[in-house]
N, C-alpha and C. Protein backbone atom coordinates (compact mmCIF):
# COMPACT_ATOMS: atom_id res chain seq x y z
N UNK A 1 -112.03 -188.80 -15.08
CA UNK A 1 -111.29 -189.31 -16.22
C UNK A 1 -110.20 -190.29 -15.81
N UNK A 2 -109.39 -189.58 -14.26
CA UNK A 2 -108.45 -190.66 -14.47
C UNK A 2 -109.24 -192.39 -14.01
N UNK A 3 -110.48 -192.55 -13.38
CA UNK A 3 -111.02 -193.31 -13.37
C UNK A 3 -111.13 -194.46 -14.12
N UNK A 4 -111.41 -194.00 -15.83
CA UNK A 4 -111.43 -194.83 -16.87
C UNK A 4 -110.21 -195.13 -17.47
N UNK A 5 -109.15 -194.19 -17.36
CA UNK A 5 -107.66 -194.82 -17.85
C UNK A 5 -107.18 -196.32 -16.97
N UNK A 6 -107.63 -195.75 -15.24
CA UNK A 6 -107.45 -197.03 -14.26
C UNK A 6 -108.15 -198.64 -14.63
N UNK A 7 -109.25 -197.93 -15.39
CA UNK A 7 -110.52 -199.44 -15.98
C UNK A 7 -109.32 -199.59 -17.27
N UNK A 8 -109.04 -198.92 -18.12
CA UNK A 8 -108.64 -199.72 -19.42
C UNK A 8 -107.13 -200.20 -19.04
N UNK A 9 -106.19 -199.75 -17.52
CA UNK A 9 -104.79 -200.20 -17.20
C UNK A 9 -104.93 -201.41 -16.88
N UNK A 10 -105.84 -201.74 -16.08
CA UNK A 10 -106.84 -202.90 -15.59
C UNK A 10 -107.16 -203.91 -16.68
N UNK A 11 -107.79 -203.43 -17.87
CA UNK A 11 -107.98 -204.39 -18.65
C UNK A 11 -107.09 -204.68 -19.19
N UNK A 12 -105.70 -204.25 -20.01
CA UNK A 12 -105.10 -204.37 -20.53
C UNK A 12 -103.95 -205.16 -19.61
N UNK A 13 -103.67 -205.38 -18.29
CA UNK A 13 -102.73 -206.14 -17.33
C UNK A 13 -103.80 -207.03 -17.23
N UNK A 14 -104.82 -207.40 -17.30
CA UNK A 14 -105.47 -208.80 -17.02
C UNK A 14 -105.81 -209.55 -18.41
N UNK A 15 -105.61 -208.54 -19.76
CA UNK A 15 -105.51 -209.49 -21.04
C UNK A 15 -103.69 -209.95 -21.22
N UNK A 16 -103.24 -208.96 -20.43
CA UNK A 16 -101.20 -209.40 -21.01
C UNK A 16 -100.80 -210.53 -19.77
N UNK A 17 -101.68 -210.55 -18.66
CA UNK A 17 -100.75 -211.79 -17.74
C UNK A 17 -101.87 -212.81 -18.48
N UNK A 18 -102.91 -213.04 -19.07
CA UNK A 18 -103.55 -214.33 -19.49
C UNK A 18 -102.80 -214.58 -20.84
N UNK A 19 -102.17 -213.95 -21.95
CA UNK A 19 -101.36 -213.94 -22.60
C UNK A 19 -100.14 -214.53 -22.23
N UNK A 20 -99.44 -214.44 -21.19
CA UNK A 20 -98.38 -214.52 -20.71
C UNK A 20 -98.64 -216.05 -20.48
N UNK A 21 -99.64 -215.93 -19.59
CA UNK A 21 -99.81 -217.25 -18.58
C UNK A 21 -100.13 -218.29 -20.14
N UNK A 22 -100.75 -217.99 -21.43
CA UNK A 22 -101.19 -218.93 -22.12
C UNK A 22 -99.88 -219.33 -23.14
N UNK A 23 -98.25 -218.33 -23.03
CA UNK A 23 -97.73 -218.37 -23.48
C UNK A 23 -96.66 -219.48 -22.85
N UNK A 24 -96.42 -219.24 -21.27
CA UNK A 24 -95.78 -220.28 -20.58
C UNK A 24 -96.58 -221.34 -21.03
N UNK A 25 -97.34 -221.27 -20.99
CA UNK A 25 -98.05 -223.09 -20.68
C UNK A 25 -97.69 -223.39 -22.00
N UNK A 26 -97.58 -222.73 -23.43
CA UNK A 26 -97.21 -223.24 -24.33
C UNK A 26 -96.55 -223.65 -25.12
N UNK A 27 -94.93 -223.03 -24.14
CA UNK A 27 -93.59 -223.18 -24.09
C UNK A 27 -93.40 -224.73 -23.33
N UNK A 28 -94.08 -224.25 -22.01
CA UNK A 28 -94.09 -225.56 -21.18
C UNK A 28 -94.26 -227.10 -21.92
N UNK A 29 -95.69 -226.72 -22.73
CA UNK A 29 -96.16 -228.25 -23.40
C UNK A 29 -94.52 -228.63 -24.77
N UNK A 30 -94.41 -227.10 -25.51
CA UNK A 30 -93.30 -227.63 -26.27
C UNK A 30 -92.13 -228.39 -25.87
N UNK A 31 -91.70 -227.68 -24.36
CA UNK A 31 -90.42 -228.70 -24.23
C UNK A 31 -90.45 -229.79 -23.45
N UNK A 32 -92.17 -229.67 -22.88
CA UNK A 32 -92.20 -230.98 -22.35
C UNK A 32 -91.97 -232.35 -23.27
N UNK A 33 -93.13 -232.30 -24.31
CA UNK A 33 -93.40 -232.83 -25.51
C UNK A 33 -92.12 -233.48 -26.49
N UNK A 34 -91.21 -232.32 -26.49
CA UNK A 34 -89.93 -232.69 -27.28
C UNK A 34 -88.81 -233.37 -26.20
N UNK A 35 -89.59 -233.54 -24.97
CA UNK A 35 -88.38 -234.57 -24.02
C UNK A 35 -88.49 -235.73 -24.97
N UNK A 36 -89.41 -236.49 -25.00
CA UNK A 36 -89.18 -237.72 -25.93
C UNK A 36 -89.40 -237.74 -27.34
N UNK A 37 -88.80 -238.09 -28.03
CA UNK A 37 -88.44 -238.07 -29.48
C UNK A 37 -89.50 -238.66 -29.86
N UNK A 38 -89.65 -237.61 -31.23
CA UNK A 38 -91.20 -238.22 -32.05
C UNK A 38 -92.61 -237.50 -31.37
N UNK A 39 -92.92 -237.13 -30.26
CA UNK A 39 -93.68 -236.59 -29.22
C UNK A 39 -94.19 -235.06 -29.37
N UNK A 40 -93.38 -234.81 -30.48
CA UNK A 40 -93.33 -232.95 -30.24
C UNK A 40 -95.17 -232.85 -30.70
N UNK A 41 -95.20 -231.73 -30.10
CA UNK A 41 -96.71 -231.26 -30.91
C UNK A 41 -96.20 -230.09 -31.79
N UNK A 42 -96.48 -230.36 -33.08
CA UNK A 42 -95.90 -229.08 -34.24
C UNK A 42 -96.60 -228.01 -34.39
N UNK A 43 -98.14 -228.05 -33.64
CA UNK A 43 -99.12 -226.27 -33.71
C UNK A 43 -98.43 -225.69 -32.13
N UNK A 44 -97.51 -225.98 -31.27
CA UNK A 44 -97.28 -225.35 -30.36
C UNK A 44 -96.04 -223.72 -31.06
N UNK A 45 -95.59 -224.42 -32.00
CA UNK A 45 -94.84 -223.51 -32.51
C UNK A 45 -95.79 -222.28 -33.08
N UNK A 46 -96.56 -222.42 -33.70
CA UNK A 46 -97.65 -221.79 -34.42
C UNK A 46 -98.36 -220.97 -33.46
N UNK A 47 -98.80 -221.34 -32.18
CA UNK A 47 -99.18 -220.67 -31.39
C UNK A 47 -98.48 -219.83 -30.37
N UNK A 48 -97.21 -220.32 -30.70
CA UNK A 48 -96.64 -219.22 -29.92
C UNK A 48 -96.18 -218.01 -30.71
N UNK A 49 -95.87 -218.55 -31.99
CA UNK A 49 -95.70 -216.74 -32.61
C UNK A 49 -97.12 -215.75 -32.92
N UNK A 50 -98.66 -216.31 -32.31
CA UNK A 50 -99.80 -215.64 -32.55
C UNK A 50 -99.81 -215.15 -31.06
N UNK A 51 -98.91 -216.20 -29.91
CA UNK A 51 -99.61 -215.27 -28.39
C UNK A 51 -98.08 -214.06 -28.56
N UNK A 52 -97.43 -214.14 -29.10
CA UNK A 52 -96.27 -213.35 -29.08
C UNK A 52 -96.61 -212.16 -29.45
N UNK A 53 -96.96 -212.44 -31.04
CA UNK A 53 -97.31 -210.79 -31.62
C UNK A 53 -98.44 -210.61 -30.75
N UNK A 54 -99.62 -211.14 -30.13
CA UNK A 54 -100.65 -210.86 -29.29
C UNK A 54 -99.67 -209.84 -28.06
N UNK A 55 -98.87 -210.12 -27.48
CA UNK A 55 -98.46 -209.86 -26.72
C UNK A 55 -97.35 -208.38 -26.77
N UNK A 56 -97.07 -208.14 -27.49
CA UNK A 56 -96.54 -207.60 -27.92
C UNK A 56 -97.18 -205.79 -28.73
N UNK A 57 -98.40 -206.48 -28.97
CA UNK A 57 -98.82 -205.74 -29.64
C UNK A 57 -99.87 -205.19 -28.72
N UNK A 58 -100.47 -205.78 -27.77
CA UNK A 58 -101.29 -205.53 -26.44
C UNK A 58 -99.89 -204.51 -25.91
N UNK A 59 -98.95 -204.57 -25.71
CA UNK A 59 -98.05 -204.34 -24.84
C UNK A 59 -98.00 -202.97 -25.37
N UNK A 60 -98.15 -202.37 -26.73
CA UNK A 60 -98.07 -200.98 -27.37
C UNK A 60 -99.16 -200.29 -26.05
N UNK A 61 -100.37 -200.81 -25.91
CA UNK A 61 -101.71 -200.20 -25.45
C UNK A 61 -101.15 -199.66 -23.97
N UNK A 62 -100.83 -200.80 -23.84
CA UNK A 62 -100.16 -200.89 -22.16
C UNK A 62 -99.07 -200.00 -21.82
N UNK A 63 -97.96 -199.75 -22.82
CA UNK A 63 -97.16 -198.56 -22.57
C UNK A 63 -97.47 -197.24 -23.14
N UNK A 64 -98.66 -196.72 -23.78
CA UNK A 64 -99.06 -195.52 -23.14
C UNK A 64 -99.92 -195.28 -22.51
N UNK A 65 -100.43 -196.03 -22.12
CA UNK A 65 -101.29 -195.81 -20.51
C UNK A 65 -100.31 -195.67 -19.58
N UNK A 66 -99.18 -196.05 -19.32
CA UNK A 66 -98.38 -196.04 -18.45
C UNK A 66 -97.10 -195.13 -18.97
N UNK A 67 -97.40 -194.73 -20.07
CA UNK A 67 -96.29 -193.38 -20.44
C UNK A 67 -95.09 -193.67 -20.25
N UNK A 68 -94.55 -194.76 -20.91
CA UNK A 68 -93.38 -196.00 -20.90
C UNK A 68 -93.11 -196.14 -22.20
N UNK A 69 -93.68 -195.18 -23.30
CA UNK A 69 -93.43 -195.77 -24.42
C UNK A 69 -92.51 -195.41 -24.95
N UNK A 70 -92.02 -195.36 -26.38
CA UNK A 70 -90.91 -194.44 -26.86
C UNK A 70 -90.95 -193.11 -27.35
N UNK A 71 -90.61 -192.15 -26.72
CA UNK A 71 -90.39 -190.98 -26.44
C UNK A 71 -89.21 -189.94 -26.21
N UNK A 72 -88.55 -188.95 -26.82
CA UNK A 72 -87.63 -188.42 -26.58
C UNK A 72 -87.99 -187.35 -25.59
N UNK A 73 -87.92 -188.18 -23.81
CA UNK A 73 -88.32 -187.04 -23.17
C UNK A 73 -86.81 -186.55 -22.15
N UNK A 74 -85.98 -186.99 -22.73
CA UNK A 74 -85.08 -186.53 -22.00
C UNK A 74 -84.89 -184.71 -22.81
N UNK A 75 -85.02 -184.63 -24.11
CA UNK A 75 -85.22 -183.54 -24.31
C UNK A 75 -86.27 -182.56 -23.69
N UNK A 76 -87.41 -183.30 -23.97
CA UNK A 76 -88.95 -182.18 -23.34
C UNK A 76 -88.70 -181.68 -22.20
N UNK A 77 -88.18 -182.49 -21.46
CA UNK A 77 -87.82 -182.57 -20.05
C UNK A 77 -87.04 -180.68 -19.58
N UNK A 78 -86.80 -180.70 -20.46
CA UNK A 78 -85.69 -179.32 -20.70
C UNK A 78 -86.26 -178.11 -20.88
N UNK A 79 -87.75 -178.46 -21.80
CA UNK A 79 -88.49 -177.30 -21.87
C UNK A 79 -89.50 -176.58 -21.05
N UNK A 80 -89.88 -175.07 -21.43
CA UNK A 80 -90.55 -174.43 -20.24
C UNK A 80 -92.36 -175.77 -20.63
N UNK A 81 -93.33 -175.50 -19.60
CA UNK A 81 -94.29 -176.26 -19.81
C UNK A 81 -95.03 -176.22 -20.84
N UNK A 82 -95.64 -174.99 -21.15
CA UNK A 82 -96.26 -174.85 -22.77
C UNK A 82 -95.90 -175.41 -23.72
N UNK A 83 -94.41 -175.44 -23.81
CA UNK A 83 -94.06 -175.85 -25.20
C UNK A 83 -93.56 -177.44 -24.97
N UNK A 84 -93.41 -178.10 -23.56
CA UNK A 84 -93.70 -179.27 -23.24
C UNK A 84 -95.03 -179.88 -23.84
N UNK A 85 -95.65 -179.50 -23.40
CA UNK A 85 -97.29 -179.93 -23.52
C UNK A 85 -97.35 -179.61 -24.94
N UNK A 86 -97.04 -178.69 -25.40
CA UNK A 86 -97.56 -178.66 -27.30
C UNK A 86 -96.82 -179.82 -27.85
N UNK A 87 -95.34 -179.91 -27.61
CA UNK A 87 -94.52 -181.31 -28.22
C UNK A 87 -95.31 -182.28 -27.70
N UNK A 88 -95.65 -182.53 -26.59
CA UNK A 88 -96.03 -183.88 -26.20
C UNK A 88 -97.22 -184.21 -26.77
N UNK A 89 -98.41 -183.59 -27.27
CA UNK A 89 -99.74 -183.38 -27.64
C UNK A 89 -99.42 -183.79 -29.07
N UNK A 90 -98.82 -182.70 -30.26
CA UNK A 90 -98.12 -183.29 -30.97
C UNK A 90 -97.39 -184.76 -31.77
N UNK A 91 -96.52 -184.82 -30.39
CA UNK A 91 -95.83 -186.66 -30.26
C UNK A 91 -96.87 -187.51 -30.63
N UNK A 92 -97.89 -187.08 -29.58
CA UNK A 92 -98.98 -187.74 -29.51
C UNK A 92 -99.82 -188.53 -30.92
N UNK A 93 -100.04 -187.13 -31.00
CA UNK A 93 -100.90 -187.32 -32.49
C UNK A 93 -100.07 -187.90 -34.21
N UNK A 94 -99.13 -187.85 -33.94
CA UNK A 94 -98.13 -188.36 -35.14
C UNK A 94 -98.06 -189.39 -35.00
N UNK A 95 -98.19 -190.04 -33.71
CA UNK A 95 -98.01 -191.15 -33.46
C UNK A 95 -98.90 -192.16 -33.59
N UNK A 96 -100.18 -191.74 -33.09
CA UNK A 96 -101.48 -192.04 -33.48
C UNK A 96 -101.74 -192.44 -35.13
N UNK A 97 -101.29 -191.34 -36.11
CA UNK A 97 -101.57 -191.23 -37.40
C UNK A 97 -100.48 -192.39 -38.24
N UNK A 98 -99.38 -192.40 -37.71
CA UNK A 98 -98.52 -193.41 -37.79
C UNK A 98 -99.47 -194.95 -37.08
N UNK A 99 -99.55 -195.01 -36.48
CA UNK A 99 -100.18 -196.43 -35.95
C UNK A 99 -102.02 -196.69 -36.83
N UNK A 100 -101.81 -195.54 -37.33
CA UNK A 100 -103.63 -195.75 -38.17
C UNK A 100 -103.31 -195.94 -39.58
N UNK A 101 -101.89 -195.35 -40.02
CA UNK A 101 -101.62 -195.84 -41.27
C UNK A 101 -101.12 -197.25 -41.35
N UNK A 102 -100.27 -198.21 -40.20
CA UNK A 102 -100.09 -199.27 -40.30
C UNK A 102 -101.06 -199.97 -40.16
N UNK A 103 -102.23 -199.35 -39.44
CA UNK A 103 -103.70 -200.52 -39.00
C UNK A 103 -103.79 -200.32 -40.55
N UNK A 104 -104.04 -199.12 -41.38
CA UNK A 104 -104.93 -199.63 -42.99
C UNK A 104 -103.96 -200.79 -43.59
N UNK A 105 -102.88 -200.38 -43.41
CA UNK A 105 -101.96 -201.57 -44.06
C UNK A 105 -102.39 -203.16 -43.65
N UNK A 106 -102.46 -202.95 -41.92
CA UNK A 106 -102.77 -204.34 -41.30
C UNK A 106 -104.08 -205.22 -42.42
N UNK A 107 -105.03 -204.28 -42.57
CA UNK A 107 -106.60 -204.47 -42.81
C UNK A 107 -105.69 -205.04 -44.57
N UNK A 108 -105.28 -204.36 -45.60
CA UNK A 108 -104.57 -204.72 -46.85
C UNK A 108 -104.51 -205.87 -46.50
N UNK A 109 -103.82 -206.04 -45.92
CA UNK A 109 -103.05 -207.72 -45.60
C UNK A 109 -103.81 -208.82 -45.31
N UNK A 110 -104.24 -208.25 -43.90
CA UNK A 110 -105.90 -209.40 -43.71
C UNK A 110 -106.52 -209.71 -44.87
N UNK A 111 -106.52 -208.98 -45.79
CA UNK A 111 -107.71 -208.98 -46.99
C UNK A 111 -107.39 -209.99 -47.66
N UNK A 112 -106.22 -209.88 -48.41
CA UNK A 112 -105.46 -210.78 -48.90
C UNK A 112 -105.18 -212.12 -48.36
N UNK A 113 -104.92 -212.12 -46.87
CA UNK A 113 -105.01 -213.25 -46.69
C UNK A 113 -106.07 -214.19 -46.68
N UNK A 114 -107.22 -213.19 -46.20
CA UNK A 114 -108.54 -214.06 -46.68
C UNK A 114 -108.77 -214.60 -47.78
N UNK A 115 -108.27 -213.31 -49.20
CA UNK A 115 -108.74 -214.06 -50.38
C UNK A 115 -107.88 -214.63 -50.79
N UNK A 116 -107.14 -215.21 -50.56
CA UNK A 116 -105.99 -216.58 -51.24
C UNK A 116 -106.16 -217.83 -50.45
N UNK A 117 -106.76 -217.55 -48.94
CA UNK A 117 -106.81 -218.74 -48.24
C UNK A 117 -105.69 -219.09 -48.05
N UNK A 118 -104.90 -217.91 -47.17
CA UNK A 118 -102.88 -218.91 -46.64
C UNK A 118 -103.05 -219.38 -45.64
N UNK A 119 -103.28 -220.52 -45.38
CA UNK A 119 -103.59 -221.65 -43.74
C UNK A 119 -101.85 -221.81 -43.31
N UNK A 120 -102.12 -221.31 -42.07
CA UNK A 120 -100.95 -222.37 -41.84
C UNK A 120 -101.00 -223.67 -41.17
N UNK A 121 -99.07 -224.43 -41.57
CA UNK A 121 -99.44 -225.55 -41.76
C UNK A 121 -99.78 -226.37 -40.38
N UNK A 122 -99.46 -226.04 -39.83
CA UNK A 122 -100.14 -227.18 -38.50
C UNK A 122 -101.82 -226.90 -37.72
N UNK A 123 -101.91 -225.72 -37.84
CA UNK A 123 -102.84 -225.55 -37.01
C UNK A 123 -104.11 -225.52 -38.23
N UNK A 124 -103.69 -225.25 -39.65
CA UNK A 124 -104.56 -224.98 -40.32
C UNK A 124 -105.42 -223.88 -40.78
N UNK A 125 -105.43 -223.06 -39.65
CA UNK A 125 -105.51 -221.85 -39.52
C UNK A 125 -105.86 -220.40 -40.82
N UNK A 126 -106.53 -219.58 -40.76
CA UNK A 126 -106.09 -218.55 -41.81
C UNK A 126 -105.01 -217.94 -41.61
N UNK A 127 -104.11 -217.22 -41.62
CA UNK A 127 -102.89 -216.32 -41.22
C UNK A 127 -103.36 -215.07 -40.96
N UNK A 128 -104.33 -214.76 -41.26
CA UNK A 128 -105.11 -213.32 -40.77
C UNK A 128 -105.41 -213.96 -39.18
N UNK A 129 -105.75 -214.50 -38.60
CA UNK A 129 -105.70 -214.50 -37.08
C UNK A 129 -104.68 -214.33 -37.08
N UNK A 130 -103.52 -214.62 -37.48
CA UNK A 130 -102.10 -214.20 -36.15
C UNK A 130 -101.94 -212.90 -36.65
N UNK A 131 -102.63 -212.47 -37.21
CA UNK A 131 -101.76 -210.75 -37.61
C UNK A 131 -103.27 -210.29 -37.42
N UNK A 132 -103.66 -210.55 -36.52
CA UNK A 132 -105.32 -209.63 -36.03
C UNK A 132 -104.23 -208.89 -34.90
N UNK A 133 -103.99 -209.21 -34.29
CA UNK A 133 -103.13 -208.21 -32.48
C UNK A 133 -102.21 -207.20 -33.58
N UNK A 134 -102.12 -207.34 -34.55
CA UNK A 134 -101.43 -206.65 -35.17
C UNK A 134 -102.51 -205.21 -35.32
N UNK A 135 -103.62 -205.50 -35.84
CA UNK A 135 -104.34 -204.16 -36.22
C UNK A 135 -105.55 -204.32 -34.50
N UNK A 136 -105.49 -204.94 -34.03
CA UNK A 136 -105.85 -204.69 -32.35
C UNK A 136 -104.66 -203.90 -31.91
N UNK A 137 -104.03 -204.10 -31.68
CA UNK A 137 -102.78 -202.83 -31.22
C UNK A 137 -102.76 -201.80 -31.67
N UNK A 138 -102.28 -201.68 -33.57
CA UNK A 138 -102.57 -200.31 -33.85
C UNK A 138 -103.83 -199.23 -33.53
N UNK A 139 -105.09 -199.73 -33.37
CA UNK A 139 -106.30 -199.04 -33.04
C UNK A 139 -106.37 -198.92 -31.75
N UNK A 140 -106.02 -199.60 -31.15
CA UNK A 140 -106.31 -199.48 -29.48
C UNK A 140 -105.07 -198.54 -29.07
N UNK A 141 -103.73 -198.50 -29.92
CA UNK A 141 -102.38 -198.15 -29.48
C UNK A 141 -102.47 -196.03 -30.13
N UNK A 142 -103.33 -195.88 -31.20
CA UNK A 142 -103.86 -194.96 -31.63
C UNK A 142 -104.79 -194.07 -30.78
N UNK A 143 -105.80 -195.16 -30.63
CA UNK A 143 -106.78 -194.21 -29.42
C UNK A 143 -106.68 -193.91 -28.33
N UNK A 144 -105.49 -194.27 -27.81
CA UNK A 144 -104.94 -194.22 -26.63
C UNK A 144 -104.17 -193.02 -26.46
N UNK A 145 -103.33 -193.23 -27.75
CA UNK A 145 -102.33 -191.80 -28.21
C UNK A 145 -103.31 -190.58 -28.13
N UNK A 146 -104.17 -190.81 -28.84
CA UNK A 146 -105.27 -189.96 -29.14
C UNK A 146 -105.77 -189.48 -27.78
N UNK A 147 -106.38 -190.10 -26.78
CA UNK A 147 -106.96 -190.02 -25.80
C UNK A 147 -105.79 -189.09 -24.23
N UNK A 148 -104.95 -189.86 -24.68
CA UNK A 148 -103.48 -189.12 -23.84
C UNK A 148 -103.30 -187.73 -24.49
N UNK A 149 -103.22 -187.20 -25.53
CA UNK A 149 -103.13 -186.14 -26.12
C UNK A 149 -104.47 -185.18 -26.06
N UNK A 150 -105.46 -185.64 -25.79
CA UNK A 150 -106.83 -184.89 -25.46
C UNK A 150 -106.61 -184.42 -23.70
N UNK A 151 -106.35 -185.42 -23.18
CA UNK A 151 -106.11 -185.44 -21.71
C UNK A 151 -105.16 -184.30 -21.55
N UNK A 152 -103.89 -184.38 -22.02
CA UNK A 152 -102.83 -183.73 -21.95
C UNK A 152 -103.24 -181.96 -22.47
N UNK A 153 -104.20 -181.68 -23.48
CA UNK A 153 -104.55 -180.23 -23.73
C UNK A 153 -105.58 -179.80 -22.81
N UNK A 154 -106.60 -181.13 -22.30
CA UNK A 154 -107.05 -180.29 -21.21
C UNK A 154 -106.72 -180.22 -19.52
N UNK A 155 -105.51 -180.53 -19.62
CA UNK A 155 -104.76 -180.45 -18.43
C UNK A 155 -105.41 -181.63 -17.12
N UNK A 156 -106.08 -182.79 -17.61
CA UNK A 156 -106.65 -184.25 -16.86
C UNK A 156 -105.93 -184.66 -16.90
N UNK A 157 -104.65 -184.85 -17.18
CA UNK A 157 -103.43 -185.84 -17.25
C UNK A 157 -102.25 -184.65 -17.26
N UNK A 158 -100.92 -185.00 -16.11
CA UNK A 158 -100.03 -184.52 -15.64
C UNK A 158 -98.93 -184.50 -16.52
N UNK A 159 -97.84 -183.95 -17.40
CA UNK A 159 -97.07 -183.94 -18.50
C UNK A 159 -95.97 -185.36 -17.07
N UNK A 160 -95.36 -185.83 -17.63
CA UNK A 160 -94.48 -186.73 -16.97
C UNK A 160 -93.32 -185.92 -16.27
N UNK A 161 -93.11 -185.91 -14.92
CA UNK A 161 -92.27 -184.79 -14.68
C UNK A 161 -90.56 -185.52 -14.60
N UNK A 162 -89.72 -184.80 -14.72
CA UNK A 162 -88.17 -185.58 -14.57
C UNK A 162 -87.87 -186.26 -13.74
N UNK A 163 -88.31 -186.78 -12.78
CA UNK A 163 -88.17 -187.93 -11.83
C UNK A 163 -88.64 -189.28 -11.93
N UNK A 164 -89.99 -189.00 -12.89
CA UNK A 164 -90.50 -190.02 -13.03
C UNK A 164 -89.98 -191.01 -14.37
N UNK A 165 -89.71 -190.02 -15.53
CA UNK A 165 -88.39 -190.27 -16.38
C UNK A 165 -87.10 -190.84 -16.30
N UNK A 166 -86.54 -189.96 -15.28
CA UNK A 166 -85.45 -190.73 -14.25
C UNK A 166 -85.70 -192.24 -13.51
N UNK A 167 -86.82 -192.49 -13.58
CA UNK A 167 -87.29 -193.53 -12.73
C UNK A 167 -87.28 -194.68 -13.73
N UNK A 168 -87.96 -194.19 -14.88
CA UNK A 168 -88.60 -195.21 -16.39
C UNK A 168 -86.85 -195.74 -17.00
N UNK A 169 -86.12 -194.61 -17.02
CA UNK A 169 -84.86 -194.64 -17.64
C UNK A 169 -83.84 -195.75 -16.54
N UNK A 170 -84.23 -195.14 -15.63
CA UNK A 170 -83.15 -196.15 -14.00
C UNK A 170 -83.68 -197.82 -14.87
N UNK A 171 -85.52 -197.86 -14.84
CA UNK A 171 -85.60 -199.48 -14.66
C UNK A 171 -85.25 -199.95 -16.06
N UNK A 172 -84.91 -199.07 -17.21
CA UNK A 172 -84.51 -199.73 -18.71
C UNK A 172 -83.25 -200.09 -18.35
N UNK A 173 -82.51 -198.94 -17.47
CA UNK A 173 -81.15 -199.32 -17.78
C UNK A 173 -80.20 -200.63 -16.81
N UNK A 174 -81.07 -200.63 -15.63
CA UNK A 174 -81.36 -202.04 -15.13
C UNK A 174 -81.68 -203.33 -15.91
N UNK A 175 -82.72 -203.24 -16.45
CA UNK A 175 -83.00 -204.36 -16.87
C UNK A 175 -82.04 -204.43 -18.27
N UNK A 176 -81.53 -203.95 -18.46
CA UNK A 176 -80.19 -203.99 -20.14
C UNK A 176 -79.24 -204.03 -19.52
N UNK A 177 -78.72 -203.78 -17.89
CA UNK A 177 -77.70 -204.11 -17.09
C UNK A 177 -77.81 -205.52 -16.45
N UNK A 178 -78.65 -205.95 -16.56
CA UNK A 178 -79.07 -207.68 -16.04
C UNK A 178 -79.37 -208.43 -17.25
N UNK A 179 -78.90 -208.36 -18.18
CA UNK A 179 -79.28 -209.06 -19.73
C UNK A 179 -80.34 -209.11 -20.19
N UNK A 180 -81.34 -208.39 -20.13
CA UNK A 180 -82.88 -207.76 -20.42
C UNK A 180 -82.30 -207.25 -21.93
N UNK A 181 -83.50 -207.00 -22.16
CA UNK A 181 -83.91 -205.74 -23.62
C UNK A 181 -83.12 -204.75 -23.29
């Protein structure tokens, strides 16, 4: 099992650095572009708020595979293991059900945007592509929850122990101590 979490950590760090990498280059062309006046390209803007939420929303998938996400484990942390593992299993699944009620919402929205036809204006575009990573995240960010919480009752996956917490918490509070998030 932990085999296939390693294949989907894998996929998900080789779809967020091509994201990344397609996001520099598209920052890059904007301020190259706006060095000379009149020059700008106006769909660079457009595409960067679709690799953003892309990115962003890939990034849900990516932090619970890596058990980085948001979590009150400084509490769990406290409890004997059983009732660790039932909260965390739990967490799990609320969380899941929460991210499946925003995917139906996502799908509402798509709908709508299809049937009115809202283009946007430079690229032309439907507006349901930039809010697709929106319901790609929730489903992938769900089954994941889902899949961590299956793992977690049959004891294939390790509850996160306080060091490693200590560790997740050290690099937040680093990076919000160096002007980060």
């Amino acid at each position: 099992m932990e085999n296939k979490i390693n294949v989907l950590k894998r996929l998900d760090v080789s779809i967020a650095a091509l994201l990344l990498a397609a996001a520099f280059i598209n920052v890059l062309l904007q301020v190259l572009t706006r060095i000379t006046p009149g020059n700008a390209i106006p769909w660079t803007v457009e595409m960067g708020e679709i690799l953003l939420a892309a990115i962003i929303w890939m990034g849900l998938g990516l932090g619970v595979l890596n058990n980085t996400h948001v979590r009150f484990d400084l509490i769990l942390t406290k409890l004997p293991r059983r009732q660790k593992k039932i909260l965390y299993i739990i967490g799990n699944i609320v969380f899941a059900v929460f991210l499946l009620i925003l995917a139906y919402y996502t799908i509402d929205l798509l709908r709508f945007y299809i049937r009115v036809d809202n283009r946007t204006p430079s690229l032309r575009w439907n507006r349901a592509i930039i809010r697709v990573p929106v319901l790609i995240g929730c489903v992938l960010g769900a089954f994941r929850m889902l899949l961590q919480a299956w793992f977690f009752a049959k004891d294939k996956l390790p509850l996160p122990s306080e060091e490693e917490i200590s560790k997740i918490s050290a690099a937040a509070k680093a990076g919000t101590d160096a002007g980060g998030l």
